[in-house]
PDB file of N, CA and C in Angstrom:
ATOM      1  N   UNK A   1       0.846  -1.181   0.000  1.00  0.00           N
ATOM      2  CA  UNK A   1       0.000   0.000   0.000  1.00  0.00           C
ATOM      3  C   UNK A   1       0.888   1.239   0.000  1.00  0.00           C
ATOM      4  N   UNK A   2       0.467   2.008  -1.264  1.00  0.00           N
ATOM      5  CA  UNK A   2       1.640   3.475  -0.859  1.00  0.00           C
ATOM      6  C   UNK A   2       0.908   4.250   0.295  1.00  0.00           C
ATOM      7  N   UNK A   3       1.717   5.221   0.906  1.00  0.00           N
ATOM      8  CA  UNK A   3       1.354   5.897   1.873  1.00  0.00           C
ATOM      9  C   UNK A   3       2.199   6.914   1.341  1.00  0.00           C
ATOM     10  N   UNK A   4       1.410   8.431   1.888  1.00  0.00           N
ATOM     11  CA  UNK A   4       1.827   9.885   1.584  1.00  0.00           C
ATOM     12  C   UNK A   4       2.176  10.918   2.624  1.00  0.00           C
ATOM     13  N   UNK A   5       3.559  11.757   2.437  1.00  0.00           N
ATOM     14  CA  UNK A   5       3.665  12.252   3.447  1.00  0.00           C
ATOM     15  C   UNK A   5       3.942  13.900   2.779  1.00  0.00           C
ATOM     16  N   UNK A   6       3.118  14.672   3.195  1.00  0.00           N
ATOM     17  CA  UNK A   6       3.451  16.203   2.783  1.00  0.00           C
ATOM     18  C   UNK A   6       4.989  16.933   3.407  1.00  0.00           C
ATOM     19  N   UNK A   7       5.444  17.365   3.063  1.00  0.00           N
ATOM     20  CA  UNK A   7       6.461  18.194   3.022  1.00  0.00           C
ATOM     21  C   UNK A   7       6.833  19.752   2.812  1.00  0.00           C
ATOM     22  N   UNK A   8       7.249  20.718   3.404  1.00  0.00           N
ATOM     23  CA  UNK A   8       7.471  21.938   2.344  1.00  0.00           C
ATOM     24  C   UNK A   8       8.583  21.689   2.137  1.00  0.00           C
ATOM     25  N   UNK A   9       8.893  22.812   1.207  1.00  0.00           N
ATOM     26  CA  UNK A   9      10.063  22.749   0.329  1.00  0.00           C
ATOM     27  C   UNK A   9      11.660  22.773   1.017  1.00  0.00           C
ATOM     28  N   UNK A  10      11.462  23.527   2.462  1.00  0.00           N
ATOM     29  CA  UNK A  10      12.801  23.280   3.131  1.00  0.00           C
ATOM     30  C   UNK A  10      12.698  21.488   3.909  1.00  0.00           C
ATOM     31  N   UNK A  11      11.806  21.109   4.396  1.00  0.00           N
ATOM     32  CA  UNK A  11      11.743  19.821   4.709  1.00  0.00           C
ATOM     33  C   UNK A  11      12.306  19.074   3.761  1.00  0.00           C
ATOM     34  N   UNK A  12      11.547  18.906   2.121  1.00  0.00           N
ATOM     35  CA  UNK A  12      12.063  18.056   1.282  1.00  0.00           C
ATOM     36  C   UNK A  12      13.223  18.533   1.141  1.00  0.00           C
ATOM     37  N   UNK A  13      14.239  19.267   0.847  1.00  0.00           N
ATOM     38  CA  UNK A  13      15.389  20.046   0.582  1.00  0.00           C
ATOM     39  C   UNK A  13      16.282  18.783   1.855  1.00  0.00           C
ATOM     40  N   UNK A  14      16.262  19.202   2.979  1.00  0.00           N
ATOM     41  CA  UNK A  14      16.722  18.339   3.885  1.00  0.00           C
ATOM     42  C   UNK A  14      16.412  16.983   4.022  1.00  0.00           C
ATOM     43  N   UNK A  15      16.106  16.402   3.753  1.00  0.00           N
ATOM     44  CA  UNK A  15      15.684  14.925   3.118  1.00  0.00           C
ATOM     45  C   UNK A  15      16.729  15.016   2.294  1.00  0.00           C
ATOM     46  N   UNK A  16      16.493  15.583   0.877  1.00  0.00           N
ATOM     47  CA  UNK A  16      17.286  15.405  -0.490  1.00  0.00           C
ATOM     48  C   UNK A  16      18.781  15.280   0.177  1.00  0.00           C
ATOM     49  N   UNK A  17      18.858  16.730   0.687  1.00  0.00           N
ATOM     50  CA  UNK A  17      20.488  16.361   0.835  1.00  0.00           C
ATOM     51  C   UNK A  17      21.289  15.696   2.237  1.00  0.00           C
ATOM     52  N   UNK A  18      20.702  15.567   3.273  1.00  0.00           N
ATOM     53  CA  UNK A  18      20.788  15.054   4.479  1.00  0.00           C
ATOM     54  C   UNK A  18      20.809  13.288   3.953  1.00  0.00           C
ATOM     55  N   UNK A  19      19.818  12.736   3.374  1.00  0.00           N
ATOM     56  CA  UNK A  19      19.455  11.296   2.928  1.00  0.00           C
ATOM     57  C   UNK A  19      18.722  11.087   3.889  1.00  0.00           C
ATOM     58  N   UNK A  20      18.562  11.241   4.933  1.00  0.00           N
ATOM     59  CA  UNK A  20      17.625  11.060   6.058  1.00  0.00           C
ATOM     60  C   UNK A  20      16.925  12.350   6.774  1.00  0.00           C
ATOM     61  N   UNK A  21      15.435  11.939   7.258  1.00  0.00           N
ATOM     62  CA  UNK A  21      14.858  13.067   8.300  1.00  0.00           C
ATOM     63  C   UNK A  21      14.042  12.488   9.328  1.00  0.00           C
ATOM     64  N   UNK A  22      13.840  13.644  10.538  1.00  0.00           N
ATOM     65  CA  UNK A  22      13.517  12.422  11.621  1.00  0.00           C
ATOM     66  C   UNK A  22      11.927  13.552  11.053  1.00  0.00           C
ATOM     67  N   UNK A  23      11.631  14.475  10.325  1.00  0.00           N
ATOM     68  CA  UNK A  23      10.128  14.972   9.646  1.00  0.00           C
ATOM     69  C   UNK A  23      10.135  16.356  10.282  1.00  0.00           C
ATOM     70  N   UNK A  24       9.138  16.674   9.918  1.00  0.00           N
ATOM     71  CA  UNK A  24       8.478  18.223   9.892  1.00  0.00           C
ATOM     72  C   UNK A  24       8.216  18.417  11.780  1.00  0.00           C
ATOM     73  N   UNK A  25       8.580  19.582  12.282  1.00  0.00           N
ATOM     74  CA  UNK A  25       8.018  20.083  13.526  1.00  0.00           C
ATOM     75  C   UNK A  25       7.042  18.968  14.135  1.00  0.00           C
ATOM     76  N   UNK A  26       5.941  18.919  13.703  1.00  0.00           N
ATOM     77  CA  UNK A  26       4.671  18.465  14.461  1.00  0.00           C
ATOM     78  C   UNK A  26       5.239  16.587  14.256  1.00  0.00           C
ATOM     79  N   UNK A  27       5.996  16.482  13.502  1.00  0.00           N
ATOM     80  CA  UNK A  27       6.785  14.938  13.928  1.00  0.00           C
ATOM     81  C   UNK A  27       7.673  14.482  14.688  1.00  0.00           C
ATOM     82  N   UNK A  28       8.167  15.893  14.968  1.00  0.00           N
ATOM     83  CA  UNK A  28       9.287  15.929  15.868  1.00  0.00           C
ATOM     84  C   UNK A  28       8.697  16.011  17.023  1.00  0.00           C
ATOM     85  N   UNK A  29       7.426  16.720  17.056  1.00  0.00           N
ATOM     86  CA  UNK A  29       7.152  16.863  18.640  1.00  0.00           C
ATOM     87  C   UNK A  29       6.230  15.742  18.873  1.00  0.00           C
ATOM     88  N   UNK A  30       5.575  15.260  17.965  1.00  0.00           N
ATOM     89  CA  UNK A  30       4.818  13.450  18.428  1.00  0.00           C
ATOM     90  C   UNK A  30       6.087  12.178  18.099  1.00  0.00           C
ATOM     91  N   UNK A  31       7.468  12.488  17.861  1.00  0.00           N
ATOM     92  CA  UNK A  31       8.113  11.468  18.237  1.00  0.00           C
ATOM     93  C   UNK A  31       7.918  10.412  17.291  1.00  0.00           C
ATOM     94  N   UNK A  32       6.952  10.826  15.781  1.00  0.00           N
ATOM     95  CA  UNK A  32       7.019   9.700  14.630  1.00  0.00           C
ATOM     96  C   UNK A  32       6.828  10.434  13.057  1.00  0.00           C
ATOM     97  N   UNK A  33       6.858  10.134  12.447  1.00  0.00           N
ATOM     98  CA  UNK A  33       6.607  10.694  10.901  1.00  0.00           C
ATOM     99  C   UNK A  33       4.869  10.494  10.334  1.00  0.00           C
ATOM    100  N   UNK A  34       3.917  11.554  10.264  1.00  0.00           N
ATOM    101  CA  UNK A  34       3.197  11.563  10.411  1.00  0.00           C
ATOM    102  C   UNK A  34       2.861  11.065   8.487  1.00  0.00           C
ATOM    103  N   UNK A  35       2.242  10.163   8.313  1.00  0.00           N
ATOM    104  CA  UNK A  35       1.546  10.266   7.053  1.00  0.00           C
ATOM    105  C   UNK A  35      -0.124   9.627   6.709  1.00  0.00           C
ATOM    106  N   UNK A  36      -0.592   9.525   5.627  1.00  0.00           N
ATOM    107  CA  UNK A  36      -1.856   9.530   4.857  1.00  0.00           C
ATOM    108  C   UNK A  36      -2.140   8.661   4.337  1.00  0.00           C
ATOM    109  N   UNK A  37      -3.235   7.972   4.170  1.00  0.00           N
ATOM    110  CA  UNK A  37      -3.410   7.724   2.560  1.00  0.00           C
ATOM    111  C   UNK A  37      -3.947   8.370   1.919  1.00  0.00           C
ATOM    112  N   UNK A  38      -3.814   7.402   0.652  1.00  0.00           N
ATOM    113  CA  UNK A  38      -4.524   8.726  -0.227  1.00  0.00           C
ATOM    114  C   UNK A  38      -6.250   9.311  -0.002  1.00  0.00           C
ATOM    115  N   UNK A  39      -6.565   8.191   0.644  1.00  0.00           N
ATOM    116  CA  UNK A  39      -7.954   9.330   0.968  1.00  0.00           C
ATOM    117  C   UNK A  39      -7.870  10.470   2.130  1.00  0.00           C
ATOM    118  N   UNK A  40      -6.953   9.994   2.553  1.00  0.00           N
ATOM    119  CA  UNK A  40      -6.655  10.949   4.334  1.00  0.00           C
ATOM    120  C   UNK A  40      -5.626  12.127   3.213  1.00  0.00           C
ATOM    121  N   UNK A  41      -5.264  12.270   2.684  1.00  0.00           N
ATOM    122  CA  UNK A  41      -4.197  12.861   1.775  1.00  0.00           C
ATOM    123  C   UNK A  41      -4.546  14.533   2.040  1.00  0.00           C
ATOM    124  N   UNK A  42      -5.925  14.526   1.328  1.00  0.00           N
ATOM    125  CA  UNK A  42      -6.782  15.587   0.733  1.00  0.00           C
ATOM    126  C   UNK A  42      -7.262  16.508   2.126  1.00  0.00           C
ATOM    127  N   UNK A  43      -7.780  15.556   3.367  1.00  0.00           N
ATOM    128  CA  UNK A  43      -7.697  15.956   4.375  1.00  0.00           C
ATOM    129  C   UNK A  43      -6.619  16.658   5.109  1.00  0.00           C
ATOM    130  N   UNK A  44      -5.593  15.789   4.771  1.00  0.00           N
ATOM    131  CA  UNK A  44      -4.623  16.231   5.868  1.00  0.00           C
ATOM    132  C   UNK A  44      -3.681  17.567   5.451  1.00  0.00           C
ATOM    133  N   UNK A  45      -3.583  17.869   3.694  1.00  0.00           N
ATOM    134  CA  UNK A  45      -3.395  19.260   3.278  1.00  0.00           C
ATOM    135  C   UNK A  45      -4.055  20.457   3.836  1.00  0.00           C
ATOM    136  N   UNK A  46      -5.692  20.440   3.887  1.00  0.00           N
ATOM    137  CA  UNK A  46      -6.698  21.131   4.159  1.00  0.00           C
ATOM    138  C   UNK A  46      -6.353  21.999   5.871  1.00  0.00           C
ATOM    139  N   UNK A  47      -6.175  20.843   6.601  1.00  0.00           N
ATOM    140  CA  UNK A  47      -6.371  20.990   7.771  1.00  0.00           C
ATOM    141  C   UNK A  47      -4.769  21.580   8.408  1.00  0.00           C
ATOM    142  N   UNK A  48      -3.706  20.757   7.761  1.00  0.00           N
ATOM    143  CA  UNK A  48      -2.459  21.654   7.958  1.00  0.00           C
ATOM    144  C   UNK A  48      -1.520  22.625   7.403  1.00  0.00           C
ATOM    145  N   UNK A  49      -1.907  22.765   6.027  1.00  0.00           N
ATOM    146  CA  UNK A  49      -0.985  22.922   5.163  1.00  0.00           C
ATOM    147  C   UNK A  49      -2.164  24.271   4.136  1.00  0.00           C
ATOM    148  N   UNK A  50      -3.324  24.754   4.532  1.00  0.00           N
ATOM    149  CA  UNK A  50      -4.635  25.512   3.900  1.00  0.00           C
ATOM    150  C   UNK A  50      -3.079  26.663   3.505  1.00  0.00           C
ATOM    151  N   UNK A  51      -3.611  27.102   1.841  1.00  0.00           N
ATOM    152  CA  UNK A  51      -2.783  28.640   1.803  1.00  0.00           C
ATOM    153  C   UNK A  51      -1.402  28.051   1.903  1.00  0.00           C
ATOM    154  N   UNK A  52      -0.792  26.987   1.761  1.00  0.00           N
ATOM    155  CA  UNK A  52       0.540  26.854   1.599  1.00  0.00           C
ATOM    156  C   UNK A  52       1.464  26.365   0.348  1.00  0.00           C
ATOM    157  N   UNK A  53       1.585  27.110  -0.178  1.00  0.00           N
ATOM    158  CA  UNK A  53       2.536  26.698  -1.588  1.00  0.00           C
ATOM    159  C   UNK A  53       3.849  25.618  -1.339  1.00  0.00           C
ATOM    160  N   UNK A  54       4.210  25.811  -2.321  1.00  0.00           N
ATOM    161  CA  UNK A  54       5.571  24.909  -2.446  1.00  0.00           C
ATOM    162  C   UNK A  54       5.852  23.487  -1.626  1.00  0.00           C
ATOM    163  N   UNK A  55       4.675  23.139  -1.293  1.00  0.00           N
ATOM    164  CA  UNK A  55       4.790  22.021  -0.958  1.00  0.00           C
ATOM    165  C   UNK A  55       5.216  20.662  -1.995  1.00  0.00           C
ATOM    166  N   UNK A  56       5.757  19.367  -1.224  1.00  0.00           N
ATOM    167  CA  UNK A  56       6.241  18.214  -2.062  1.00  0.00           C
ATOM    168  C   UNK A  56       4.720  17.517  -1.132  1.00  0.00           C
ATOM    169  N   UNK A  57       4.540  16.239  -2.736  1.00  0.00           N
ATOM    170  CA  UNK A  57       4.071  14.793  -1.756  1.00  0.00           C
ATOM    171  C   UNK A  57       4.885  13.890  -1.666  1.00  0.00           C
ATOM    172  N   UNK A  58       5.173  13.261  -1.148  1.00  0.00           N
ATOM    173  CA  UNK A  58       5.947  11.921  -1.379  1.00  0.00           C
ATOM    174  C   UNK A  58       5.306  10.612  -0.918  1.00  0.00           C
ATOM    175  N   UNK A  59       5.532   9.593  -1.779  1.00  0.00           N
ATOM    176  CA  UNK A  59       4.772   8.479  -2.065  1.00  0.00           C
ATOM    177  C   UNK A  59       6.012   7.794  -1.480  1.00  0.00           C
ATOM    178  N   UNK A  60       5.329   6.322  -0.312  1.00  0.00           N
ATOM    179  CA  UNK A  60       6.362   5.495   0.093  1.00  0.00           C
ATOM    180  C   UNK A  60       5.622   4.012   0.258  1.00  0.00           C
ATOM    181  N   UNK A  61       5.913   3.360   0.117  1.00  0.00           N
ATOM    182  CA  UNK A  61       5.343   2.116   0.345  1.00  0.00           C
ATOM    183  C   UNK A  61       5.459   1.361   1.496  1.00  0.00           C
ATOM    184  N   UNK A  62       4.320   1.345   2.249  1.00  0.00           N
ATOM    185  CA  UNK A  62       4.135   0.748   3.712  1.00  0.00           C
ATOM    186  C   UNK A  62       4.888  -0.458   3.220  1.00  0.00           C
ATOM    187  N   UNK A  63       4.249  -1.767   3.074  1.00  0.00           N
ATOM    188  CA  UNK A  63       4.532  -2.770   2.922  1.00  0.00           C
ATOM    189  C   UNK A  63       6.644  -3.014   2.947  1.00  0.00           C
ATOM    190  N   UNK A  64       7.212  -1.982   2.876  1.00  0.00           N
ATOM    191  CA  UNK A  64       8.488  -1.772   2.799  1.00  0.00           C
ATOM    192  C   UNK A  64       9.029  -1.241   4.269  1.00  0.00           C
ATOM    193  N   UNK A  65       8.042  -0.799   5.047  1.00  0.00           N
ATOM    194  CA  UNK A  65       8.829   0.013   6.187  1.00  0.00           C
ATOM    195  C   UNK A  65       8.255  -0.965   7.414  1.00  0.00           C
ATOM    196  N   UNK A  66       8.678  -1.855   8.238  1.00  0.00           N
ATOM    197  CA  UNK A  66       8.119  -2.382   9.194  1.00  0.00           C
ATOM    198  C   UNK A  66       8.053  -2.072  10.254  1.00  0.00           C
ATOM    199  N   UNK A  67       8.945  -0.078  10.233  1.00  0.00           N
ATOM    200  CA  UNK A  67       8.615   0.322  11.603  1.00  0.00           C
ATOM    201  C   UNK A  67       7.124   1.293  11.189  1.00  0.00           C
ATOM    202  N   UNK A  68       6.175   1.110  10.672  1.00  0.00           N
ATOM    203  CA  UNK A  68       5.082   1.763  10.581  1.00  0.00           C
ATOM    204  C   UNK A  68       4.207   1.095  11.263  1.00  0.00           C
ATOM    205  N   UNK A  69       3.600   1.816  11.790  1.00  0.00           N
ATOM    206  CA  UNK A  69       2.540   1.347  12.875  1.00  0.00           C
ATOM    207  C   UNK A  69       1.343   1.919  12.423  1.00  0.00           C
ATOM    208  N   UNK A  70      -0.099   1.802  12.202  1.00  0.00           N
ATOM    209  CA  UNK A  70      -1.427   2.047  12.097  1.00  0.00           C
ATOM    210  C   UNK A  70      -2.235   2.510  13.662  1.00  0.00           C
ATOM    211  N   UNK A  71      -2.186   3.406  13.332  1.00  0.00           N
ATOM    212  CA  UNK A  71      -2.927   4.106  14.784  1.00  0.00           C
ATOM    213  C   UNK A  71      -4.049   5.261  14.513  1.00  0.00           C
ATOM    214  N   UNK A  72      -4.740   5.076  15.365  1.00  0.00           N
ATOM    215  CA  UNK A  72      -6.139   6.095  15.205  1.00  0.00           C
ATOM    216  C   UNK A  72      -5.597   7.230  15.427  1.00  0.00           C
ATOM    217  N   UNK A  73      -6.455   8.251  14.990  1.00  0.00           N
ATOM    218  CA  UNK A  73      -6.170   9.336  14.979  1.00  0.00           C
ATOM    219  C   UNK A  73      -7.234  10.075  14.787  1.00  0.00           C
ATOM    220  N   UNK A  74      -7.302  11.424  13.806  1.00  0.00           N
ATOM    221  CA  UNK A  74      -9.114  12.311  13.314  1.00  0.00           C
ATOM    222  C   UNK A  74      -9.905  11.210  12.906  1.00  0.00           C
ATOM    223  N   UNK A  75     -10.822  11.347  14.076  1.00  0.00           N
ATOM    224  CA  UNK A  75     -12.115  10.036  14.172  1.00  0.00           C
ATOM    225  C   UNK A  75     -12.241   9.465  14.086  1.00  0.00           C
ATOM    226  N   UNK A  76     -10.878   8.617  14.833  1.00  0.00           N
ATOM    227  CA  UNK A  76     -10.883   6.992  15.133  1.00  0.00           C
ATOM    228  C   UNK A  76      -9.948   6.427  13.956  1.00  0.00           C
ATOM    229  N   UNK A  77      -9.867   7.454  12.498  1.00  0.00           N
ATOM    230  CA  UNK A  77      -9.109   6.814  12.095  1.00  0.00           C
ATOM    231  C   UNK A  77      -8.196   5.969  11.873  1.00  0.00           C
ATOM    232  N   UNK A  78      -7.690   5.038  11.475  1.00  0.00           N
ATOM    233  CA  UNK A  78      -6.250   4.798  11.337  1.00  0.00           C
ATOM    234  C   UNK A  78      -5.251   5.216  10.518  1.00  0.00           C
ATOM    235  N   UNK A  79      -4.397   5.672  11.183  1.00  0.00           N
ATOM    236  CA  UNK A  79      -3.095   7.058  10.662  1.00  0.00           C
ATOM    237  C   UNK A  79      -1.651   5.912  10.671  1.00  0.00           C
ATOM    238  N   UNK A  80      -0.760   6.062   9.231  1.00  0.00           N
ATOM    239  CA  UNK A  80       0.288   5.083   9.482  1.00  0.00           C
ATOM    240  C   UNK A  80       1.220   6.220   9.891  1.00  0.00           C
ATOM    241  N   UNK A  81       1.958   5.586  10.648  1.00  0.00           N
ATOM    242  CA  UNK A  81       3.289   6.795  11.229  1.00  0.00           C
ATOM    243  C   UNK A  81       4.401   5.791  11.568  1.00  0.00           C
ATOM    244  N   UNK A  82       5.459   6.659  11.459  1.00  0.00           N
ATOM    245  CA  UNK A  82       6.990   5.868  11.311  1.00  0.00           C
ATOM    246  C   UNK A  82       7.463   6.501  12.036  1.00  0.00           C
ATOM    247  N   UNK A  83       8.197   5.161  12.738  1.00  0.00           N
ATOM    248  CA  UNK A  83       8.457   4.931  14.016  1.00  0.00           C
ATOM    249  C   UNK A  83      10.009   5.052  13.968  1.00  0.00           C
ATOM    250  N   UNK A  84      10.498   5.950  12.462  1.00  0.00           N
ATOM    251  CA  UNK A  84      12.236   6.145  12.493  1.00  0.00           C
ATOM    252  C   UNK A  84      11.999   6.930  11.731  1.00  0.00           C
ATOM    253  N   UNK A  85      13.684   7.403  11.245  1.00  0.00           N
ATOM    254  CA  UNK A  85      13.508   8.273  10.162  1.00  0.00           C
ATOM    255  C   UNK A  85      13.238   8.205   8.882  1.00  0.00           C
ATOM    256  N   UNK A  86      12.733   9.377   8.334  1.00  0.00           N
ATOM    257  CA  UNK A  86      12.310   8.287   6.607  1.00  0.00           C
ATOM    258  C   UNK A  86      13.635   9.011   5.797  1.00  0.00           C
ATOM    259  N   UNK A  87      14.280   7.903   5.345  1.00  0.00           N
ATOM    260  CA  UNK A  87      15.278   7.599   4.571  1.00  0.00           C
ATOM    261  C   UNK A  87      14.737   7.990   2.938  1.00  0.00           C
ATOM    262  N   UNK A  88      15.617   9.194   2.292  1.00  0.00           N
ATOM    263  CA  UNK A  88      15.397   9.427   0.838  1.00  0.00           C
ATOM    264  C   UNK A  88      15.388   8.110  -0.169  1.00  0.00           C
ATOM    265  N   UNK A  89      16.056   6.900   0.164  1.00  0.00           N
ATOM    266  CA  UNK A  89      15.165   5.415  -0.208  1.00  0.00           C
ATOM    267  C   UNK A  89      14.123   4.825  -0.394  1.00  0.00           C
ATOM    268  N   UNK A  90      13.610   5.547   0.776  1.00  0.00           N
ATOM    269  CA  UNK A  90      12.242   5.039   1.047  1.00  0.00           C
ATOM    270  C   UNK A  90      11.013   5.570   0.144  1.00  0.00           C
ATOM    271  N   UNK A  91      11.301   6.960  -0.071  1.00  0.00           N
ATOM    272  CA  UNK A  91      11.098   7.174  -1.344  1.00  0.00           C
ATOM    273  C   UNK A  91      10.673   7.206  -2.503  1.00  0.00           C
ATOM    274  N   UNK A  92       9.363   6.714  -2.970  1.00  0.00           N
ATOM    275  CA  UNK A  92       8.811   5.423  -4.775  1.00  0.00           C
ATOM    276  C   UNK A  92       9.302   6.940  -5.481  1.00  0.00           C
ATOM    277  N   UNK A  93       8.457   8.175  -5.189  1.00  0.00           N
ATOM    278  CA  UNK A  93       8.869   9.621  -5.782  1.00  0.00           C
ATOM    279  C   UNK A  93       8.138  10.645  -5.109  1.00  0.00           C
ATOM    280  N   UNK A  94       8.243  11.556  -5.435  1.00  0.00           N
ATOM    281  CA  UNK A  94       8.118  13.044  -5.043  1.00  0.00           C
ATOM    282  C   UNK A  94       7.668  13.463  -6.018  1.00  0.00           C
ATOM    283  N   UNK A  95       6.701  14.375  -6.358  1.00  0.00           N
ATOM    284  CA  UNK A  95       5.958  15.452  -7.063  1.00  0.00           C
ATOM    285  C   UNK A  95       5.348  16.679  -5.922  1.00  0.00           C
ATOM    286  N   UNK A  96       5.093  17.522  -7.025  1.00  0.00           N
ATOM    287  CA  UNK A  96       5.450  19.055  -6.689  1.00  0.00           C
ATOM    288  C   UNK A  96       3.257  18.978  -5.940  1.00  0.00           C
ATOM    289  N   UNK A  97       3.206  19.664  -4.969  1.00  0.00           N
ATOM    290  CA  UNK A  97       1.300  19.730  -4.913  1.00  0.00           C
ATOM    291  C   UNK A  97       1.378  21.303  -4.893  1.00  0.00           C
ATOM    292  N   UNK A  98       0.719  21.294  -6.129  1.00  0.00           N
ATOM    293  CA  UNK A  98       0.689  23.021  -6.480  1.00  0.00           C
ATOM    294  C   UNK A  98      -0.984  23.391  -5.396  1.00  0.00           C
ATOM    295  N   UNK A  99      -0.948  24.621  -4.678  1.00  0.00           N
ATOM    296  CA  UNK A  99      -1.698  25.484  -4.172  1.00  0.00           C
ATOM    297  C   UNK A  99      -2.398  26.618  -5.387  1.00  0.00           C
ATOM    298  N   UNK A 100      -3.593  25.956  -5.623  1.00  0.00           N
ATOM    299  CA  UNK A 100      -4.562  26.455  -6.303  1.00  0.00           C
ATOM    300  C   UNK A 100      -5.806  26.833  -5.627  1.00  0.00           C
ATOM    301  N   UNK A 101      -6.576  28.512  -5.813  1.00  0.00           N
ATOM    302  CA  UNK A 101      -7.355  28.673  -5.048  1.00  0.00           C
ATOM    303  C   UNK A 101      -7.619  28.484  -3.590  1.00  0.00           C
ATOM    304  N   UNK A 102      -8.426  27.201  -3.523  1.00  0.00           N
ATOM    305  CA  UNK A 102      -9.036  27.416  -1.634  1.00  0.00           C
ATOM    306  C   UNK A 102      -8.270  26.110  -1.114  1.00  0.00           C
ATOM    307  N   UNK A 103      -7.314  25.310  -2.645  1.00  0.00           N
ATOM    308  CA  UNK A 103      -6.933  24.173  -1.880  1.00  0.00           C
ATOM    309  C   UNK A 103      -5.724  23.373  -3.077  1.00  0.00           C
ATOM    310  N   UNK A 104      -5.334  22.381  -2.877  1.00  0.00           N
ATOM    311  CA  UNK A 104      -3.668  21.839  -3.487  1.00  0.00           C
ATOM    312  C   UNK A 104      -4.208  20.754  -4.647  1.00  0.00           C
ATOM    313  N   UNK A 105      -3.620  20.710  -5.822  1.00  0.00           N
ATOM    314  CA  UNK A 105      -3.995  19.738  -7.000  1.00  0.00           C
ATOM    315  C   UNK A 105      -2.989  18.966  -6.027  1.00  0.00           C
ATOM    316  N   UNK A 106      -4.027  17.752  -6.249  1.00  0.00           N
ATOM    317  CA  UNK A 106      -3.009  16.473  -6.140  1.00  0.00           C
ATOM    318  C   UNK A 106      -3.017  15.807  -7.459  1.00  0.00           C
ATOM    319  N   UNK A 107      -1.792  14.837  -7.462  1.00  0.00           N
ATOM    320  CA  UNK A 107      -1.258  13.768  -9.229  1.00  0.00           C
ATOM    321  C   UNK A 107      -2.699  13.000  -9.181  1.00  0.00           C
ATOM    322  N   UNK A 108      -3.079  12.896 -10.284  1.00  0.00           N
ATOM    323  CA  UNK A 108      -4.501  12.211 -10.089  1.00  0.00           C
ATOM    324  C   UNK A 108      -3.846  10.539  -9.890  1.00  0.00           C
ATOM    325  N   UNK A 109      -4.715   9.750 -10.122  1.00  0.00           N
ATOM    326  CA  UNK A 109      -4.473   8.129 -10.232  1.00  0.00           C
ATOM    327  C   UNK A 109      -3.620   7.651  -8.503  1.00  0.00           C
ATOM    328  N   UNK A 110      -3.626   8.605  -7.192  1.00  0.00           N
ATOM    329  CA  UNK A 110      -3.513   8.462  -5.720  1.00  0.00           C
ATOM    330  C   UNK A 110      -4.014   7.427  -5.782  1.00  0.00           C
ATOM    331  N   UNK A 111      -3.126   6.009  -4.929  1.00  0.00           N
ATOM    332  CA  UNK A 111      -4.073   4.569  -4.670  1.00  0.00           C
ATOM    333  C   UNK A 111      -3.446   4.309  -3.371  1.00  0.00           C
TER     334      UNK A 111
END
């Protein structure tokens, strides 16, 4: 299953050239790498990221990381989060989520 993790542009920047990140502020202060799927994706731009340009997505494949854990989260959900750092390996790719209007194009064909 891919799983998605938003980024801005100094986050991904440090990834790129670091090869490793332990994630963005609000990962640092819950102690894991917060990500999506693609239906939580659309949500989770909205709610953190409203009005923010230059953001990256990056696509990683659970099935590859066995420190990911599935945990509830906005309404019981289940939220996958990594339980280390995510390694520029880990990685499938990165594309650009352009800030249009009231909200972010995502790459269509998200699974």
């Amino acid at each position: 299953m891919i799983i998605y993790k938003i980024f801005r542009q100094n986050e991904w920047q440090d990834l790129h050239e670091n090869g490793s990140t332990l994630g963005a502020p609000i990962d640092l202060a819950d102690g894991y790498v917060h990500f999506s799927t693609a239906e939580q994706a659309t949500e989770t731009a909205e709610k953190y990221f409203a009005g923010v340009a230059g953001l990256m997505l990056l696509a990683v494949e659970a099935d590859q990381c066995a420190e990911i854990k599935w945990e509830a989260s906005r309404g019981g959900a289940l939220f996958p989060h990594l339980y280390r750092a995510l390694r520029l390996q880990d990685i499938l790719w990165a594309k650009p989520l352009p800030c249009e209007g009231d909200g972010h194009v995502f790459p269509t064909g998200l699974s």
